[in-house]
PDB file of N, CA and C in Angstrom:
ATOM      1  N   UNK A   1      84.545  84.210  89.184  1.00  0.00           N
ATOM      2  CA  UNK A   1      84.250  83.175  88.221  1.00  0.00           C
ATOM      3  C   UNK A   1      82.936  82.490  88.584  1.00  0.00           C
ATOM      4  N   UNK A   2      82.095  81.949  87.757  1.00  0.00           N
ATOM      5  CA  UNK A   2      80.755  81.724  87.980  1.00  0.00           C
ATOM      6  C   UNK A   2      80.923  80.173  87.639  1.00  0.00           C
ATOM      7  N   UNK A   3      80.179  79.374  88.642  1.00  0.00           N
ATOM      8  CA  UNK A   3      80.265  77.851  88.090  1.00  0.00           C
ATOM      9  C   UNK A   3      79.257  77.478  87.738  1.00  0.00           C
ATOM     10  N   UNK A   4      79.253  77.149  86.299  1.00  0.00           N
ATOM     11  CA  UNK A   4      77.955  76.210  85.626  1.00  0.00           C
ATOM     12  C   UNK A   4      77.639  74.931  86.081  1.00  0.00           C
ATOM     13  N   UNK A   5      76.484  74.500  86.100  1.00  0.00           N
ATOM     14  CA  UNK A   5      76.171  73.274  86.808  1.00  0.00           C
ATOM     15  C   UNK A   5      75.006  73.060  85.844  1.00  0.00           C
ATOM     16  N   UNK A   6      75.672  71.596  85.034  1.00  0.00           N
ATOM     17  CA  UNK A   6      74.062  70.910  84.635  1.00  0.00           C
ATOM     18  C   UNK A   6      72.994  69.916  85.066  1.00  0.00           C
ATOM     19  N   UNK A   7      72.193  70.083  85.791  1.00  0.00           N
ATOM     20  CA  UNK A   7      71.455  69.106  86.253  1.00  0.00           C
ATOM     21  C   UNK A   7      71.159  67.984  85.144  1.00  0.00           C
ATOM     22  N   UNK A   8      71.059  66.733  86.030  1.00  0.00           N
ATOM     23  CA  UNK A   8      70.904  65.340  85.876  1.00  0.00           C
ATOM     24  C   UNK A   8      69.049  65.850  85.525  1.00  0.00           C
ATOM     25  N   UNK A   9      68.757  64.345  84.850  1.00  0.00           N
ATOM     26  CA  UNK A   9      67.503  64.718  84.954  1.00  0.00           C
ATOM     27  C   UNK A   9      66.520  64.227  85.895  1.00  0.00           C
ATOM     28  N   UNK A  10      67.266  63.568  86.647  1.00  0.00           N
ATOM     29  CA  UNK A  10      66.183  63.695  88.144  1.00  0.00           C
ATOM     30  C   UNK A  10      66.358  64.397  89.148  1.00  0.00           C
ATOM     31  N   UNK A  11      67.828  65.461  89.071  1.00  0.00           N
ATOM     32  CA  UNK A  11      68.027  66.320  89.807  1.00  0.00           C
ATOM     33  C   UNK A  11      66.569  67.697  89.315  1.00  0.00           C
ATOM     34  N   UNK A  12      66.283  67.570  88.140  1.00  0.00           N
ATOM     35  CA  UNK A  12      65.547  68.757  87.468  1.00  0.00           C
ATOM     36  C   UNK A  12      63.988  68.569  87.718  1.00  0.00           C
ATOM     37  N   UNK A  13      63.637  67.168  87.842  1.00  0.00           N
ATOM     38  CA  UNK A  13      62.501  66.633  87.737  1.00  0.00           C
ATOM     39  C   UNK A  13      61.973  66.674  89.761  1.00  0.00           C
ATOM     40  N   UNK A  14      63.079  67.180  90.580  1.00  0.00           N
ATOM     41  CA  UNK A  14      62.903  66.801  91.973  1.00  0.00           C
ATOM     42  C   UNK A  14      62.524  68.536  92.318  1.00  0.00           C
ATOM     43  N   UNK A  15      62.842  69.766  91.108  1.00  0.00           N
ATOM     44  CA  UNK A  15      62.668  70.923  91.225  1.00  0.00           C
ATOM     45  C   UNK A  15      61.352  71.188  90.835  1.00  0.00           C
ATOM     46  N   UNK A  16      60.258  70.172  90.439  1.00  0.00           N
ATOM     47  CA  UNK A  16      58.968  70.470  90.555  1.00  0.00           C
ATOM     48  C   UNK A  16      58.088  69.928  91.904  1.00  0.00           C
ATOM     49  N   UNK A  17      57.191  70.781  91.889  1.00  0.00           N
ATOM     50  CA  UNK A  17      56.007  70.520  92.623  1.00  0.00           C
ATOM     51  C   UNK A  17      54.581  70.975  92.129  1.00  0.00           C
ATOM     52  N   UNK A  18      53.943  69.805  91.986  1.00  0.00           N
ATOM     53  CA  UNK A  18      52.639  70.364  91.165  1.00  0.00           C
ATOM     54  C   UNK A  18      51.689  71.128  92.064  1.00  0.00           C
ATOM     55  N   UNK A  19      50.682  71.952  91.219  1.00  0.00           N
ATOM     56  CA  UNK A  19      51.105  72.543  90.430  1.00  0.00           C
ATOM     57  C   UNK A  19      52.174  73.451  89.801  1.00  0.00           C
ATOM     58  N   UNK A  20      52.806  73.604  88.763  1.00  0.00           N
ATOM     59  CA  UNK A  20      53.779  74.772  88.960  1.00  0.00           C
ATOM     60  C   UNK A  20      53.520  75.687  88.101  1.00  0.00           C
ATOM     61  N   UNK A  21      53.467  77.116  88.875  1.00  0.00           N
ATOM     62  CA  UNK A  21      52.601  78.222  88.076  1.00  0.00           C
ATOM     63  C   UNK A  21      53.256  79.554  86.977  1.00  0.00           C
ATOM     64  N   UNK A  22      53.013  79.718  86.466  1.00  0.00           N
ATOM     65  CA  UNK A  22      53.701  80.765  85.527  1.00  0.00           C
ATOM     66  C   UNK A  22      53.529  82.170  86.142  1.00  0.00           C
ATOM     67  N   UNK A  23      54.731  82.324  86.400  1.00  0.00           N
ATOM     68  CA  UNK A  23      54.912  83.825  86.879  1.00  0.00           C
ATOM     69  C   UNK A  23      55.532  85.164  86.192  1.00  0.00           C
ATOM     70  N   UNK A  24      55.686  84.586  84.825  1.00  0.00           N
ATOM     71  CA  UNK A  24      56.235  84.972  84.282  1.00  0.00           C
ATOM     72  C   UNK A  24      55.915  86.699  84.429  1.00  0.00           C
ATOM     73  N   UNK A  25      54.643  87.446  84.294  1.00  0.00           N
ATOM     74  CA  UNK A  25      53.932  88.673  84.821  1.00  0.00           C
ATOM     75  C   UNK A  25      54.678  89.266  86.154  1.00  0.00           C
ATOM     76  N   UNK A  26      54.417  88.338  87.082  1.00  0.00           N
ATOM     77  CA  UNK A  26      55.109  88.563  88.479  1.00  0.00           C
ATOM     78  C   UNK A  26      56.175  88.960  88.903  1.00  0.00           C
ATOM     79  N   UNK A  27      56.855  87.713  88.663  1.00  0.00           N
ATOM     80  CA  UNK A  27      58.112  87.427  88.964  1.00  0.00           C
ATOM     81  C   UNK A  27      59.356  88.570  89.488  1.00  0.00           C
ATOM     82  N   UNK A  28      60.068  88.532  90.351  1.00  0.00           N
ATOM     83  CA  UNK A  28      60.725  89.368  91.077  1.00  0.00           C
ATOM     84  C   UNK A  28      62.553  89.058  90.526  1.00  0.00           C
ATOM     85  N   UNK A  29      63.108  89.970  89.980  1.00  0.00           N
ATOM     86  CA  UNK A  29      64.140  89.127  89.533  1.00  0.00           C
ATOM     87  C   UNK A  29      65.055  89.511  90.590  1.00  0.00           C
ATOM     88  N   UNK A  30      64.974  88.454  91.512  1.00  0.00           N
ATOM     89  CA  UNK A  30      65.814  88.768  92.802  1.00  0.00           C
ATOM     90  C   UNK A  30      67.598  88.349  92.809  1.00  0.00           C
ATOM     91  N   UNK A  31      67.315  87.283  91.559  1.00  0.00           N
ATOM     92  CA  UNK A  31      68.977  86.661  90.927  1.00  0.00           C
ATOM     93  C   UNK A  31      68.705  87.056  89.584  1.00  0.00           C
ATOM     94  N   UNK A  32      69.730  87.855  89.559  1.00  0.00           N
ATOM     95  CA  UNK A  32      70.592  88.016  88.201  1.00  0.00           C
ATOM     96  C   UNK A  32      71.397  86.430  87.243  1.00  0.00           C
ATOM     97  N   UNK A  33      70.675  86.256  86.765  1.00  0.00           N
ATOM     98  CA  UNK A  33      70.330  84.783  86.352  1.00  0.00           C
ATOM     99  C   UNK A  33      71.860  84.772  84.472  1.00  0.00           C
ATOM    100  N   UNK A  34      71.821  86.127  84.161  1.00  0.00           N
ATOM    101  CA  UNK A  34      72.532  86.551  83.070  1.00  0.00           C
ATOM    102  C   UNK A  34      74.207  85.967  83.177  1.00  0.00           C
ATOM    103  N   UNK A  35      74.852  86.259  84.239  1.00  0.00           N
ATOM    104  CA  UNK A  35      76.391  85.886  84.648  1.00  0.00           C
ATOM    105  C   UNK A  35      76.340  84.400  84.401  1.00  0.00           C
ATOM    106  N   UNK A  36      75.529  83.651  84.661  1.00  0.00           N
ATOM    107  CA  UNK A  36      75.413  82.135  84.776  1.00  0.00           C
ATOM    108  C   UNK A  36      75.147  82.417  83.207  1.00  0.00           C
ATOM    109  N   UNK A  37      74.397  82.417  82.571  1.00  0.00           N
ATOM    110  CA  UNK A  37      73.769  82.695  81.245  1.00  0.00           C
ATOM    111  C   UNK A  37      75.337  82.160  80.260  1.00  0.00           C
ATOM    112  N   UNK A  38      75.506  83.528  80.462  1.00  0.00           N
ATOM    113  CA  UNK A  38      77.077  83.823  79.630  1.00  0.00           C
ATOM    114  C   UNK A  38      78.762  83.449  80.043  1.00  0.00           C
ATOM    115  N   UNK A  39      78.344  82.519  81.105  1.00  0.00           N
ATOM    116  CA  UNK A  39      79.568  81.292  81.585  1.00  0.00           C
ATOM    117  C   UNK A  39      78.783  80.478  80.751  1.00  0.00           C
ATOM    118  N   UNK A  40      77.753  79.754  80.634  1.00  0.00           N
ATOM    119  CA  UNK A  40      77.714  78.540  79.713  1.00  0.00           C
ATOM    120  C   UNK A  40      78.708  78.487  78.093  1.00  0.00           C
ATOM    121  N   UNK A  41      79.161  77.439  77.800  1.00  0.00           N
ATOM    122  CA  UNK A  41      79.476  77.320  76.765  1.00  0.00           C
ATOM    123  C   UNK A  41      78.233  76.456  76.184  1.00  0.00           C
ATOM    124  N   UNK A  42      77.851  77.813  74.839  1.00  0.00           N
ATOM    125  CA  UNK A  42      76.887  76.951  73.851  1.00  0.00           C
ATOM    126  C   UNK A  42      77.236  76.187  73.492  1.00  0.00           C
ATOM    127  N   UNK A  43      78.564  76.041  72.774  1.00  0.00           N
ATOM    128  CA  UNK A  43      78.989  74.647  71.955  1.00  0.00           C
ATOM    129  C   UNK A  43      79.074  73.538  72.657  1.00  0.00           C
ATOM    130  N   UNK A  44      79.804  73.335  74.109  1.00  0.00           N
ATOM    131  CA  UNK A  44      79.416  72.238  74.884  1.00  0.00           C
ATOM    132  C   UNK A  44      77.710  71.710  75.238  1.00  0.00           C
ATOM    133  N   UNK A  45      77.239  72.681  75.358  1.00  0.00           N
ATOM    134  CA  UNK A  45      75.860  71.851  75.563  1.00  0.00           C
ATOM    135  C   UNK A  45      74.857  71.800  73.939  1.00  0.00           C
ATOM    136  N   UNK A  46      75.600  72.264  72.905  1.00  0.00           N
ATOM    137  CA  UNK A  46      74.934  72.016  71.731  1.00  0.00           C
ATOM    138  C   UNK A  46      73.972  72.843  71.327  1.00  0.00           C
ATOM    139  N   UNK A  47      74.092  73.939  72.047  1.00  0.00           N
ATOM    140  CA  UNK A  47      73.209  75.028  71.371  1.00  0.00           C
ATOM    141  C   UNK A  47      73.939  76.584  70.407  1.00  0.00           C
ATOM    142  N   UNK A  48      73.252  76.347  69.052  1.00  0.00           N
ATOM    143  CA  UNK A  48      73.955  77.563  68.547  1.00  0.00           C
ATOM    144  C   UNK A  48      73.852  78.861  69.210  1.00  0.00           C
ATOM    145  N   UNK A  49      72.432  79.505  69.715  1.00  0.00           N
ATOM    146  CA  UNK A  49      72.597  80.655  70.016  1.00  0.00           C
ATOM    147  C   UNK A  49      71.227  80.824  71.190  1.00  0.00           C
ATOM    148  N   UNK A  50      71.209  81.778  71.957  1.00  0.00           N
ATOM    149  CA  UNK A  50      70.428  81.756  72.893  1.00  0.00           C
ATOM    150  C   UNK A  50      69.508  83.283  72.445  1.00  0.00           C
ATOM    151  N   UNK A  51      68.002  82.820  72.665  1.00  0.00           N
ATOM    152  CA  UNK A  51      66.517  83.737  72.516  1.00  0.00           C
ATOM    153  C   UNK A  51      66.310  84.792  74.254  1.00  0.00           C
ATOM    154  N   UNK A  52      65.678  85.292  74.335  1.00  0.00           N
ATOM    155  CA  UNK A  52      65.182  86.170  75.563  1.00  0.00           C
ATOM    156  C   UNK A  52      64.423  84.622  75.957  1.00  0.00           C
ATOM    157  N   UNK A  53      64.104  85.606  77.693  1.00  0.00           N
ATOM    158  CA  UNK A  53      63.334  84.514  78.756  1.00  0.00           C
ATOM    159  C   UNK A  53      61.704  84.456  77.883  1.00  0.00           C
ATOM    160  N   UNK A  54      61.106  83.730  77.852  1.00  0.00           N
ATOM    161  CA  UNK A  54      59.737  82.944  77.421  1.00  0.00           C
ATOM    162  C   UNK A  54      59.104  83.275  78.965  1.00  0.00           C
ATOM    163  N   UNK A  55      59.306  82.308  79.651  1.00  0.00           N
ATOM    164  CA  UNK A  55      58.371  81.915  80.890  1.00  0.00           C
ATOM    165  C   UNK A  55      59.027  81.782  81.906  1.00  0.00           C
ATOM    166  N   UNK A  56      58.507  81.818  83.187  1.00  0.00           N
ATOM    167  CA  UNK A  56      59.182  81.778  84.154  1.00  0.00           C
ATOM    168  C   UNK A  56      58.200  80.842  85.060  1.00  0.00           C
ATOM    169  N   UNK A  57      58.113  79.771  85.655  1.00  0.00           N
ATOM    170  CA  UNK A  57      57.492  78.838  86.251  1.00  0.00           C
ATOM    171  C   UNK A  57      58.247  79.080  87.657  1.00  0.00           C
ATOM    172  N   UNK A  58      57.378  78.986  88.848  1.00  0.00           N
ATOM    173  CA  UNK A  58      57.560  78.429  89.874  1.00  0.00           C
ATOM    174  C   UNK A  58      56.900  77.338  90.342  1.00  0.00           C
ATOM    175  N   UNK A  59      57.694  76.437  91.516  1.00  0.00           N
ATOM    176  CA  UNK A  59      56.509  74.907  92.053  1.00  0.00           C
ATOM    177  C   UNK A  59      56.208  75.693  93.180  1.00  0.00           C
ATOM    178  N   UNK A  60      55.001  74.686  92.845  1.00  0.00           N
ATOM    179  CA  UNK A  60      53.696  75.150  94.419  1.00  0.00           C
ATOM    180  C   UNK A  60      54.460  75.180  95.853  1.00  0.00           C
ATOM    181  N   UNK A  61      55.877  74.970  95.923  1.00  0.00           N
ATOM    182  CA  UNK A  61      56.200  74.909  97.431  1.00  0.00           C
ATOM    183  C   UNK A  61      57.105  76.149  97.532  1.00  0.00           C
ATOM    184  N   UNK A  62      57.056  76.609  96.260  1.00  0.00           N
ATOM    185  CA  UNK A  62      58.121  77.899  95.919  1.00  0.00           C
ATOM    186  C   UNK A  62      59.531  78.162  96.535  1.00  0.00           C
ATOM    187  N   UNK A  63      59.550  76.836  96.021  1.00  0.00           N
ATOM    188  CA  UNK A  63      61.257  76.329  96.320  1.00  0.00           C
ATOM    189  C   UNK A  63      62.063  77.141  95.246  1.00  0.00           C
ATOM    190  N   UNK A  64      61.477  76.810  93.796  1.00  0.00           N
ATOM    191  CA  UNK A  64      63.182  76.811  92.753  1.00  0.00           C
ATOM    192  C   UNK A  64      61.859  78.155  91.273  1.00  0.00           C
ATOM    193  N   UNK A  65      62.124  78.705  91.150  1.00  0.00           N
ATOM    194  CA  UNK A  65      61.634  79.158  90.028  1.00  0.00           C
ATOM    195  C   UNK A  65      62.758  79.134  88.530  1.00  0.00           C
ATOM    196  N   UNK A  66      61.870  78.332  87.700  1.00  0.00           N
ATOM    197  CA  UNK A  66      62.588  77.579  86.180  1.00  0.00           C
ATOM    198  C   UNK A  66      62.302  78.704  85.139  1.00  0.00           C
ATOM    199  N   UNK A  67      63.486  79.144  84.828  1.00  0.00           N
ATOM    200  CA  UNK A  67      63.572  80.280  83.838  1.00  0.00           C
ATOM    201  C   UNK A  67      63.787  80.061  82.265  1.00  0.00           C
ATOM    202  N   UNK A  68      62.617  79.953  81.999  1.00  0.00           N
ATOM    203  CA  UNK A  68      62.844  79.072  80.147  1.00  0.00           C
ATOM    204  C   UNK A  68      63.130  80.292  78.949  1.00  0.00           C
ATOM    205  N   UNK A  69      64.537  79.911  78.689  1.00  0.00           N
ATOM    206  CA  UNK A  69      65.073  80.724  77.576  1.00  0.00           C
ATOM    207  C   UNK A  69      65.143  80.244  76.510  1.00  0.00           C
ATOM    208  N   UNK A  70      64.411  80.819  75.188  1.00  0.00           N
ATOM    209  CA  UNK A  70      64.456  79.899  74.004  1.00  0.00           C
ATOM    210  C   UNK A  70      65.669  79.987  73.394  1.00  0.00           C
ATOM    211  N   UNK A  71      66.121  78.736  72.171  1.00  0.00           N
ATOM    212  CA  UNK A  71      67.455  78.367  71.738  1.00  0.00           C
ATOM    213  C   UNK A  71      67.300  78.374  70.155  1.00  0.00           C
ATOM    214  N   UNK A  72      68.523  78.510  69.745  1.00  0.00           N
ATOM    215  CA  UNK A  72      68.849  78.103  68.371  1.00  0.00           C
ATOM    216  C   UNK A  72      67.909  76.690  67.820  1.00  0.00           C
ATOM    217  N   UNK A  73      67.600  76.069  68.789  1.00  0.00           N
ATOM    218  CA  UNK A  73      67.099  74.299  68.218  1.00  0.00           C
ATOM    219  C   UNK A  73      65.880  74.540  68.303  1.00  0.00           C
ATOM    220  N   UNK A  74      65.346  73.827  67.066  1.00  0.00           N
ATOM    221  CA  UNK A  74      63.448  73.833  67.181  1.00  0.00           C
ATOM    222  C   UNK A  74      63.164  72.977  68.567  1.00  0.00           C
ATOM    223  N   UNK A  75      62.294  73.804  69.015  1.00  0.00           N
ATOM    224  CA  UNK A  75      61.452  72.474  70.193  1.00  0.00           C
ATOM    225  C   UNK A  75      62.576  72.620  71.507  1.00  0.00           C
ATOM    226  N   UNK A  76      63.590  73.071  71.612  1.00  0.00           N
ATOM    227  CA  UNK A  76      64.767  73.258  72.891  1.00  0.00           C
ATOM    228  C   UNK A  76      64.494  74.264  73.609  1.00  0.00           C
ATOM    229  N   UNK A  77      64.494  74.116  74.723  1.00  0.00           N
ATOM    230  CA  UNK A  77      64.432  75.457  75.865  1.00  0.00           C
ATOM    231  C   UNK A  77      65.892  75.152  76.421  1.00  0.00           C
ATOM    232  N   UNK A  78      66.094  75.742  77.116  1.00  0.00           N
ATOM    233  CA  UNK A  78      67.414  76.405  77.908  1.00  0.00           C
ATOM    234  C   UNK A  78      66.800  76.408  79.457  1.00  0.00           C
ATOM    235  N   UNK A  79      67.274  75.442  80.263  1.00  0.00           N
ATOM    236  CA  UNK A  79      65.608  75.873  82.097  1.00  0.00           C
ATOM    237  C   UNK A  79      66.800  76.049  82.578  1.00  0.00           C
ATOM    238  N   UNK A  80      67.083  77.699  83.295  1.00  0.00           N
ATOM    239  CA  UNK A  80      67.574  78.016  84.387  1.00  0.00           C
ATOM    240  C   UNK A  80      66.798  77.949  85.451  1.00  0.00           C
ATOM    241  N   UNK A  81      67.085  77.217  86.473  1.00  0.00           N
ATOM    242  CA  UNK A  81      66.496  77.002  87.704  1.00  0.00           C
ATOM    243  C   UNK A  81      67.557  77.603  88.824  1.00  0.00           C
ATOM    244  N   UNK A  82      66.189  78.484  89.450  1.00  0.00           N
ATOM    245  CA  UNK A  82      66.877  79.561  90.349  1.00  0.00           C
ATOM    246  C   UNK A  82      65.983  78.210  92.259  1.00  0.00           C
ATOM    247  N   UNK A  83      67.382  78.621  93.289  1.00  0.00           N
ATOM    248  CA  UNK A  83      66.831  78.094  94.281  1.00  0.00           C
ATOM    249  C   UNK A  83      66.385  79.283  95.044  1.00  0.00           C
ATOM    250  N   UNK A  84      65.036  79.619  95.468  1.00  0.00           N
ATOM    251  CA  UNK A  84      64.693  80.839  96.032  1.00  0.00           C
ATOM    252  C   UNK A  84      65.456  80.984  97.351  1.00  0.00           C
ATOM    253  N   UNK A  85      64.945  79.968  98.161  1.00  0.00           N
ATOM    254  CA  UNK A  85      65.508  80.137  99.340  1.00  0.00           C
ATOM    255  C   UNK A  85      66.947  80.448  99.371  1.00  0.00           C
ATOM    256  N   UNK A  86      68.062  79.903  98.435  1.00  0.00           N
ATOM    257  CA  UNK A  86      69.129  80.496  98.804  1.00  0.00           C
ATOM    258  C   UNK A  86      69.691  81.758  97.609  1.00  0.00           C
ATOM    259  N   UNK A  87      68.724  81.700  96.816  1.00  0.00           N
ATOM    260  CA  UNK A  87      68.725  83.663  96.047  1.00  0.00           C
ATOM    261  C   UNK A  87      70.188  83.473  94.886  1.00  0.00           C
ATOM    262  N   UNK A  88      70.057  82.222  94.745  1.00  0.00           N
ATOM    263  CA  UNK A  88      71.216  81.529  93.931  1.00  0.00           C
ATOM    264  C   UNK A  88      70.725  80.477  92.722  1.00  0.00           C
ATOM    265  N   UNK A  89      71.761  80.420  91.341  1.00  0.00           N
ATOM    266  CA  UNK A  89      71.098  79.554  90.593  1.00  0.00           C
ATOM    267  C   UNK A  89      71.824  78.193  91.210  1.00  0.00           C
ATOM    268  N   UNK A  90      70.944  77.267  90.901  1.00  0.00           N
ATOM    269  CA  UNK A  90      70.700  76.107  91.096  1.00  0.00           C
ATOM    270  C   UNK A  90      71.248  75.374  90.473  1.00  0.00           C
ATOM    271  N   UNK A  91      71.726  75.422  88.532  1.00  0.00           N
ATOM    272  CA  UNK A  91      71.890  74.915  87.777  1.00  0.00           C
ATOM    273  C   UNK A  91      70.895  74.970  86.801  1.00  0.00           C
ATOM    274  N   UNK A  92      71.456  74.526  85.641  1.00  0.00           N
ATOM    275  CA  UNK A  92      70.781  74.337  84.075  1.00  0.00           C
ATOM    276  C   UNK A  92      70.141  73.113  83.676  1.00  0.00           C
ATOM    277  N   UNK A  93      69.362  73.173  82.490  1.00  0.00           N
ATOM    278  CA  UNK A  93      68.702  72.017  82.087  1.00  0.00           C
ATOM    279  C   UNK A  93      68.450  72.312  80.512  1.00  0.00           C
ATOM    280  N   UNK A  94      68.847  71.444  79.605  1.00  0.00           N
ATOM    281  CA  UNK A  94      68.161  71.585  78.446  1.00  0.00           C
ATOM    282  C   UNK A  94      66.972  70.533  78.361  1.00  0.00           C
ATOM    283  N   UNK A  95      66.018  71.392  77.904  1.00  0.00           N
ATOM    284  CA  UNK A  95      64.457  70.926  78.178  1.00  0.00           C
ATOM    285  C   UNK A  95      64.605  70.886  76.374  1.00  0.00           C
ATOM    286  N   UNK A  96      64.114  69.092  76.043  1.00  0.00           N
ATOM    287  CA  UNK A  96      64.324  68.852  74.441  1.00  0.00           C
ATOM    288  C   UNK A  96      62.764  68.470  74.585  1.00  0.00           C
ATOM    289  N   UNK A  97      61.762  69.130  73.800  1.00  0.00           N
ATOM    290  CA  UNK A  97      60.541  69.105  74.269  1.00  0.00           C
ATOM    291  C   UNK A  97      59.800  68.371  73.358  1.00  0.00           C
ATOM    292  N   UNK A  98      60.493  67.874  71.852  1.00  0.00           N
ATOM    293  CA  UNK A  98      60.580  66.566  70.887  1.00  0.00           C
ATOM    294  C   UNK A  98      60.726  65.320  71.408  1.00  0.00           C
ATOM    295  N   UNK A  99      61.364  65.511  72.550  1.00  0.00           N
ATOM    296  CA  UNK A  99      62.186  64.048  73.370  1.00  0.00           C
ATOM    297  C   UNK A  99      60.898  64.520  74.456  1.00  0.00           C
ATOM    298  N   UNK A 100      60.939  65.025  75.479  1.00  0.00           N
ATOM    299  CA  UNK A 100      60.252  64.730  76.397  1.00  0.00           C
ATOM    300  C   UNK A 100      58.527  64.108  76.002  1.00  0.00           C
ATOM    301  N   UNK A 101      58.019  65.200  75.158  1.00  0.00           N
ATOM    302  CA  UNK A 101      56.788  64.536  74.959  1.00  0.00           C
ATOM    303  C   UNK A 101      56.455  64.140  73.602  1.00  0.00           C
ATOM    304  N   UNK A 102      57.447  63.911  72.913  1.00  0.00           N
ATOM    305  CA  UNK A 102      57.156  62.826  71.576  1.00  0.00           C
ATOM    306  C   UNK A 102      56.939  63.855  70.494  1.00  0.00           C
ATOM    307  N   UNK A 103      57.089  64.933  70.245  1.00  0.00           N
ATOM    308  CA  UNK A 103      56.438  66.112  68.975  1.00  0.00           C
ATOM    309  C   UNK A 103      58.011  66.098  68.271  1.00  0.00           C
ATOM    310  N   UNK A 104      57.467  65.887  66.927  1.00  0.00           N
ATOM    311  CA  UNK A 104      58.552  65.626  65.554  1.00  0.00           C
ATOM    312  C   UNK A 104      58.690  67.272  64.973  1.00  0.00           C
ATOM    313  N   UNK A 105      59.530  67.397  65.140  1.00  0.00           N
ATOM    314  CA  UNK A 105      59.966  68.957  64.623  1.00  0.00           C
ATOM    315  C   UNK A 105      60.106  68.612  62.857  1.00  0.00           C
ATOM    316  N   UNK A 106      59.499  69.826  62.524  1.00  0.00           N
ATOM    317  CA  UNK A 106      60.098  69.572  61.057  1.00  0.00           C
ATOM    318  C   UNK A 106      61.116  70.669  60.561  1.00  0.00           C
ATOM    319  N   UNK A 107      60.946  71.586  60.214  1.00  0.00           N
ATOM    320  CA  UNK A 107      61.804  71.954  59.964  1.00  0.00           C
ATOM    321  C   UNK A 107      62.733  72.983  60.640  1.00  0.00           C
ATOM    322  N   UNK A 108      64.365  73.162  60.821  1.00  0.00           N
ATOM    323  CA  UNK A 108      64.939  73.760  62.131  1.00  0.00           C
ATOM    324  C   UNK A 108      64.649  75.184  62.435  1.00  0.00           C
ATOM    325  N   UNK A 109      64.080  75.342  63.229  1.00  0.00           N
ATOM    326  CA  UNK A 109      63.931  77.222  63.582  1.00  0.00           C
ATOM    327  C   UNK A 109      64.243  77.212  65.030  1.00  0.00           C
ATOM    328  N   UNK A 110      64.230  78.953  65.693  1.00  0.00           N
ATOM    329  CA  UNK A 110      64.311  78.524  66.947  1.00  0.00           C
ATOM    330  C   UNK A 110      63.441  78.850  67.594  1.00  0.00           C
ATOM    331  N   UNK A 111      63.646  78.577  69.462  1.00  0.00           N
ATOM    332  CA  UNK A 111      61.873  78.413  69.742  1.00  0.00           C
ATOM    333  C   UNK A 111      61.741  80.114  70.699  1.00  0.00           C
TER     334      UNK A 111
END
């Protein structure tokens, strides 16, 4: 059984270190990030349906690499955050990117 974990948002905000770089090209998929994926319940966290990975960010201390999966909601990402050092996910984050930096969605699509 796989346990979902949603990060707080200063638990999510303590998984950066600037700069944090897109690796998305790179990236080594050393965790199978999918099992966690498909334990989430969409309807509890309010998402109709889940897109492929977008981007993959790591922080400059290359602690946690943030795995952004687009969603049913305009402007919503899905951030799986993987902890490298222990080759395990970390927990989830819905990244509302209307709310974080102020952009008015108009009409619903997904991202």
């Amino acid at each position: 059984m796989v346990v979902v974990r949603r990060l707080q948002e200063d638990e999510f905000k303590a998984c950066f270190a600037e700069p944090m770089r897109n690796v998305t090209a790179t990236a080594e998929a050393d965790v199978d990030i999918w099992p966690y994926v498909e334990a989430l319940d969409l309807d509890e966290i309010g998402l109709p349906y889940l897109n492929d990975v977008h981007y993959v960010y790591r922080d400059a201390l290359s602690r946690f690499d943030q795995v952004l999966i687009g969603t049913g909601r305009f402007n919503t990402l899905l951030v799986i955050v993987v902890d490298l050092g222990k080759r395990a996910v970390f927990g989830h984050f819905l990244l509302d990117l209307n709310e974080e930096y102020g952009v008015n969605g108009g009409h619903l699509r997904s991202v």
